[in-house]
N, C-alpha and C. Protein backbone atom coordinates (compact mmCIF):
# COMPACT_ATOMS: atom_id res chain seq x y z
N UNK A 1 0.85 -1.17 0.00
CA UNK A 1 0.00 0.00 0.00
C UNK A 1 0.89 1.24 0.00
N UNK A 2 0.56 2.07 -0.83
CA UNK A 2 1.49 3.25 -1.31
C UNK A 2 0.74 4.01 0.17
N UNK A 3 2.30 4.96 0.78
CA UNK A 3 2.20 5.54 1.98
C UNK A 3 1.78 7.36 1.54
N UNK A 4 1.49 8.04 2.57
CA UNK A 4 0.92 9.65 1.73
C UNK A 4 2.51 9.77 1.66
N UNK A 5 2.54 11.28 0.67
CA UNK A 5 3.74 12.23 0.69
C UNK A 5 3.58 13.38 0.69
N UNK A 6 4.38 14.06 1.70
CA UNK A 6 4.48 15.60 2.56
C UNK A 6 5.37 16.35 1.15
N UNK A 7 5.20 17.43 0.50
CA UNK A 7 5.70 18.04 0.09
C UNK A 7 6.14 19.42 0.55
N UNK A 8 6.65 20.17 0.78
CA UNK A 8 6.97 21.42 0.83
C UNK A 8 6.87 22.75 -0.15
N UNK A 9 5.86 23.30 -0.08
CA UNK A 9 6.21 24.34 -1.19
C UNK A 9 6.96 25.71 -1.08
N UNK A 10 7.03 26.53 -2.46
CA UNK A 10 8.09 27.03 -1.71
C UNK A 10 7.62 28.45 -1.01
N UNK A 11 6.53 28.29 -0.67
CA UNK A 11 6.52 29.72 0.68
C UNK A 11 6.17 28.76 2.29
N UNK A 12 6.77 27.54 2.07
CA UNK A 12 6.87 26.77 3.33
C UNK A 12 5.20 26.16 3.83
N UNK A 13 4.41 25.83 2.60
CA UNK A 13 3.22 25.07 3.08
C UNK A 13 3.51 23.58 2.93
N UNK A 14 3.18 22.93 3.77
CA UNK A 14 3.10 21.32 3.49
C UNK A 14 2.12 21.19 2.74
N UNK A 15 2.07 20.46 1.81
CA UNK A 15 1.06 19.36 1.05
C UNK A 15 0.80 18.50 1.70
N UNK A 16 -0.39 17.44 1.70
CA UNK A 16 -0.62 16.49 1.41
C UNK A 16 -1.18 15.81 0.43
N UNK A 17 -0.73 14.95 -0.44
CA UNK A 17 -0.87 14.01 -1.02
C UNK A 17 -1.06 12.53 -1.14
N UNK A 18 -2.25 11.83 -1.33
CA UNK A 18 -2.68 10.70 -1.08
C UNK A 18 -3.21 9.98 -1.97
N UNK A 19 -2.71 8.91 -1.98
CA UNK A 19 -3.22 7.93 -3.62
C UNK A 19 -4.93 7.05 -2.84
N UNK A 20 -5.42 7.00 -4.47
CA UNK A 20 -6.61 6.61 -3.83
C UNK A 20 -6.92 5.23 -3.32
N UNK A 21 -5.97 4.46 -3.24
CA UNK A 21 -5.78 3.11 -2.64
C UNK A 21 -6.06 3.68 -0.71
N UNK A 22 -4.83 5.00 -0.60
CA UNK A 22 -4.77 4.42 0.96
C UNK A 22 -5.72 5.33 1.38
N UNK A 23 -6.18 6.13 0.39
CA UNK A 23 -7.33 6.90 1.10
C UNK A 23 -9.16 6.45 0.87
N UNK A 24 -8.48 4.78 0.23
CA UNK A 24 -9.64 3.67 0.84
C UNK A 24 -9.92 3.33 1.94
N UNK A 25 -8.59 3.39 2.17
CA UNK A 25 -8.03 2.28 3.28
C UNK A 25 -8.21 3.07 4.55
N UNK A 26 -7.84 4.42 4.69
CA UNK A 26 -8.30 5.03 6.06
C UNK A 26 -10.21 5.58 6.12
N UNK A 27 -10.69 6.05 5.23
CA UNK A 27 -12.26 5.78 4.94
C UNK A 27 -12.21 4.59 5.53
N UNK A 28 -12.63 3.66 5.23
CA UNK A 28 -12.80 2.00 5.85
C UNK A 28 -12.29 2.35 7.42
N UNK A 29 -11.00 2.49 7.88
CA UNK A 29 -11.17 2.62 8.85
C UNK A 29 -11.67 3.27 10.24
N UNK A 30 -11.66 4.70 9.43
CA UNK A 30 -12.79 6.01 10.65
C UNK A 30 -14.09 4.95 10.39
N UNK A 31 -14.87 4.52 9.13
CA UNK A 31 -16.06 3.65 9.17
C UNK A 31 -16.56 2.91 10.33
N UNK A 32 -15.50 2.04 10.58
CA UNK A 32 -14.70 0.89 11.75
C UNK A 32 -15.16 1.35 13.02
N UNK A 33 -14.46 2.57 13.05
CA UNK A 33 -14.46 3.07 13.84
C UNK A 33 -15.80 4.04 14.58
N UNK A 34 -15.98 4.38 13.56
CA UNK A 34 -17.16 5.11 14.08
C UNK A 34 -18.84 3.72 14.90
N UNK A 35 -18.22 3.04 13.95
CA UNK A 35 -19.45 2.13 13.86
C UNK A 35 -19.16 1.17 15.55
N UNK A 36 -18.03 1.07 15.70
CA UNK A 36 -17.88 0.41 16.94
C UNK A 36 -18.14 1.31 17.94
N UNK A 37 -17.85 2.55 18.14
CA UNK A 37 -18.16 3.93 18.86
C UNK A 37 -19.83 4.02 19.24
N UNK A 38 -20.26 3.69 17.97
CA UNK A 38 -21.95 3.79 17.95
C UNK A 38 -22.75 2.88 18.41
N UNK A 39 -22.03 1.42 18.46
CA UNK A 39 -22.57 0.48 19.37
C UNK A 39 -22.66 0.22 20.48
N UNK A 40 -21.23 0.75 21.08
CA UNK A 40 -20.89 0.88 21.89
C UNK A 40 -21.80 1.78 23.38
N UNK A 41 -22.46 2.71 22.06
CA UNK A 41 -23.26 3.70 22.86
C UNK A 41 -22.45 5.13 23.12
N UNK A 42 -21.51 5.49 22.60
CA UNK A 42 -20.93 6.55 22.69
C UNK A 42 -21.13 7.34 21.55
N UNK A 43 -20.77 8.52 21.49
CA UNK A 43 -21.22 9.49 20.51
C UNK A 43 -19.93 9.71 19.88
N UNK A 44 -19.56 8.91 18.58
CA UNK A 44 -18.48 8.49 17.59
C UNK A 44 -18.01 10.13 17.41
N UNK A 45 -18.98 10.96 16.88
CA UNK A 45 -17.59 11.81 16.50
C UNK A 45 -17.34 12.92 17.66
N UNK A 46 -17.65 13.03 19.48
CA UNK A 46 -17.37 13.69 20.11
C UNK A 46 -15.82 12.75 20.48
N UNK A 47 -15.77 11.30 19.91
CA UNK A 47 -14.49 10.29 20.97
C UNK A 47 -13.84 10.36 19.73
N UNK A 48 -14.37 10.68 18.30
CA UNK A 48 -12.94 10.52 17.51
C UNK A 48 -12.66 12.17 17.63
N UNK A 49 -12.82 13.13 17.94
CA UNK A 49 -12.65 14.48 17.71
C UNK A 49 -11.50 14.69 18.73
N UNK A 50 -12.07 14.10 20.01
CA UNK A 50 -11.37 14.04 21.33
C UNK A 50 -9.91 13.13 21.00
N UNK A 51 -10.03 11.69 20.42
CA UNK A 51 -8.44 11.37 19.92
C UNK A 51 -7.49 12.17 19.40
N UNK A 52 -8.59 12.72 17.93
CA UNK A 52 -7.56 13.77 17.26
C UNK A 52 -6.74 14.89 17.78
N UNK A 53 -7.87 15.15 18.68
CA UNK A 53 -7.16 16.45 19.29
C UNK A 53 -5.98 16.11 20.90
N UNK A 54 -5.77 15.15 21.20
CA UNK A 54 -4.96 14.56 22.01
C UNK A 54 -4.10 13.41 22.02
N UNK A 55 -4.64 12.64 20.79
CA UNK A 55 -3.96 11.19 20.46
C UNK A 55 -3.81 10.57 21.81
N UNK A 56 -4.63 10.65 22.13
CA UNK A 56 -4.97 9.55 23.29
C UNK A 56 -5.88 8.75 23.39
N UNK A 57 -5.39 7.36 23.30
CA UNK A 57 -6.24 6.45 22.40
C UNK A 57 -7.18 5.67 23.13
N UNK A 58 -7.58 6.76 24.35
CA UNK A 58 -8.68 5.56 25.68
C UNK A 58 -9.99 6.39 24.83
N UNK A 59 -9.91 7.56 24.10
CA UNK A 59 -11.02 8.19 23.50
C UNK A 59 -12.32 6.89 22.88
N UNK A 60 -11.31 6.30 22.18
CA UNK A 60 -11.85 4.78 21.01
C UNK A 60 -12.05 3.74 22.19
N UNK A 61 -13.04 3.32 21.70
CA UNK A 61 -13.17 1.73 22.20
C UNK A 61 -12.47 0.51 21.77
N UNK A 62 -12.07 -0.16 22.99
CA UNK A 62 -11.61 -1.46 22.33
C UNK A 62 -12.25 -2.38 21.62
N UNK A 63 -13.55 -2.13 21.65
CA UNK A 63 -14.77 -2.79 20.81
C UNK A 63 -14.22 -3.48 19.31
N UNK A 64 -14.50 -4.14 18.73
CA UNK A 64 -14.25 -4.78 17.44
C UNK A 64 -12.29 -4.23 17.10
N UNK A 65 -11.95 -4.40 17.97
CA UNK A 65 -10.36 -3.71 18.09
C UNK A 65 -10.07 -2.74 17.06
N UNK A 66 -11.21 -1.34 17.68
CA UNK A 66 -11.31 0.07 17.47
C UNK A 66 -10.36 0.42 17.72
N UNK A 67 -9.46 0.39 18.78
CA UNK A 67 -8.55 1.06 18.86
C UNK A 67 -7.09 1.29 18.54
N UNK A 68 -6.77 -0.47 18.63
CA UNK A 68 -5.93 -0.81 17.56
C UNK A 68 -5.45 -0.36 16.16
N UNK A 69 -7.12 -0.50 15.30
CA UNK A 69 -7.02 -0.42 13.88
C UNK A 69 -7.12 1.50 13.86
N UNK A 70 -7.52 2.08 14.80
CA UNK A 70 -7.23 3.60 14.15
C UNK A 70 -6.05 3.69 14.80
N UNK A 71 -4.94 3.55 15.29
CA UNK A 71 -3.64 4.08 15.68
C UNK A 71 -3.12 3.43 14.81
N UNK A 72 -2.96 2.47 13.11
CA UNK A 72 -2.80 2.34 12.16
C UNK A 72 -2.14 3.32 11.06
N UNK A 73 -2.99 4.46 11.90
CA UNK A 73 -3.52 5.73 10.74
C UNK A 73 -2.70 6.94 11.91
N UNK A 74 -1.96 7.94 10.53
CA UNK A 74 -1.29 8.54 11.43
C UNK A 74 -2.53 10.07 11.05
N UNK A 75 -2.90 10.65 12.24
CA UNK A 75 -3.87 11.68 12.34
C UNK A 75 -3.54 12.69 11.62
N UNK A 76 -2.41 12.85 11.34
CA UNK A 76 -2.53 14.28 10.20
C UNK A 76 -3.44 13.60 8.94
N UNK A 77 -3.40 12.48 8.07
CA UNK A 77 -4.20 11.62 7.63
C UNK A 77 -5.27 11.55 7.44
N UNK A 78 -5.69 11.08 8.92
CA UNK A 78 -7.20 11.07 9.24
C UNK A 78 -8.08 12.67 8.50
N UNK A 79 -7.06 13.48 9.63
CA UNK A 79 -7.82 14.85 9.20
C UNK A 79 -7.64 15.45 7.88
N UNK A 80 -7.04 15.14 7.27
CA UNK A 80 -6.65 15.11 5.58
C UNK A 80 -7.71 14.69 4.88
N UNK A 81 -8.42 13.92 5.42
CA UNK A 81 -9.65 12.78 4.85
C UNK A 81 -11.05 13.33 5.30
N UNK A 82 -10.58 13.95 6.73
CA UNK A 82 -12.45 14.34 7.39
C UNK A 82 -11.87 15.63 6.88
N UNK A 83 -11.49 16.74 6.75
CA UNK A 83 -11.50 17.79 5.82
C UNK A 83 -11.87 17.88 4.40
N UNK A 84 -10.98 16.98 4.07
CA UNK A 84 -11.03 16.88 2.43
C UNK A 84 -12.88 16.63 2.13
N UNK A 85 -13.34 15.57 2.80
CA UNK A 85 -14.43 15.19 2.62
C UNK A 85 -16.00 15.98 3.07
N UNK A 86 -15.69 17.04 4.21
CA UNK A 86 -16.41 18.46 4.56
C UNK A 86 -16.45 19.10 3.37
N UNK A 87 -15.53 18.93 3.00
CA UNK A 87 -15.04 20.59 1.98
C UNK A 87 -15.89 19.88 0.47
N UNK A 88 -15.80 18.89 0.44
CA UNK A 88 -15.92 18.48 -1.08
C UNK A 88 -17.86 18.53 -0.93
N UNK A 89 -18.39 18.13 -0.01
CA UNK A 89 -19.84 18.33 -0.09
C UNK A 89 -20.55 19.40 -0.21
C-alpha cells in the first residue's frame, strides 16, 4: 500500500498528497471506527474528535479492536480525509 507524501512548497506550506488506494483504506477505517463507537453507545464523532485532538487512544473503544485499527492511521491523515471530505460536499 502506497504511503501519503508531505511536500513542501516554496513559501513553506506542506502538502498532502494521497493515492486513492490508501485513502480507501483510512475511509474504511474512521467507518470501523465510528461504527464500533456507535454500538458501543458513545457518541463516535465527540471520541474521535477528542483522539484527534490529544492522540490519546482511551477516547476509542476497544470494541471490534477500534482502537488498535485507528492508531494504524497517522492523524494528520485522518484529518486530511475528514477535511477533504467536509469541503468536497
Amino acid at each position: 500500500m502506497a504511503e501519503q507524501r508531505n511536500e513542501r512548497t516554496e513559501d513553506s506550506t506542506i502538502t498532502f498528497t494521497m493515492d486513492k488506494e490508501r485513502e480507501a483504506y483510512i475511509r474504511n477505517i474512521i467507518t470501523l471506527v465510528y461504527e464500533a463507537l456507535r454500538i458501543k453507545g458513545y457518541d463516535p464523532v465527540s471520541q474521535i474528535v477528542g483522539y484527534l485532538l490529544t492522540e490519546d487512544p482511551t477516547y476509542i473503544t476497544n470494541y471490534n479492536n477500534a482502537r488498535s485499527i485507528i492508531r494504524k492511521v497517522d492523524r494528520d491523515e485522518l484529518l486530511n480525509i475528514i477535511v477533504s471530505n467536509y469541503i468536497s460536499q
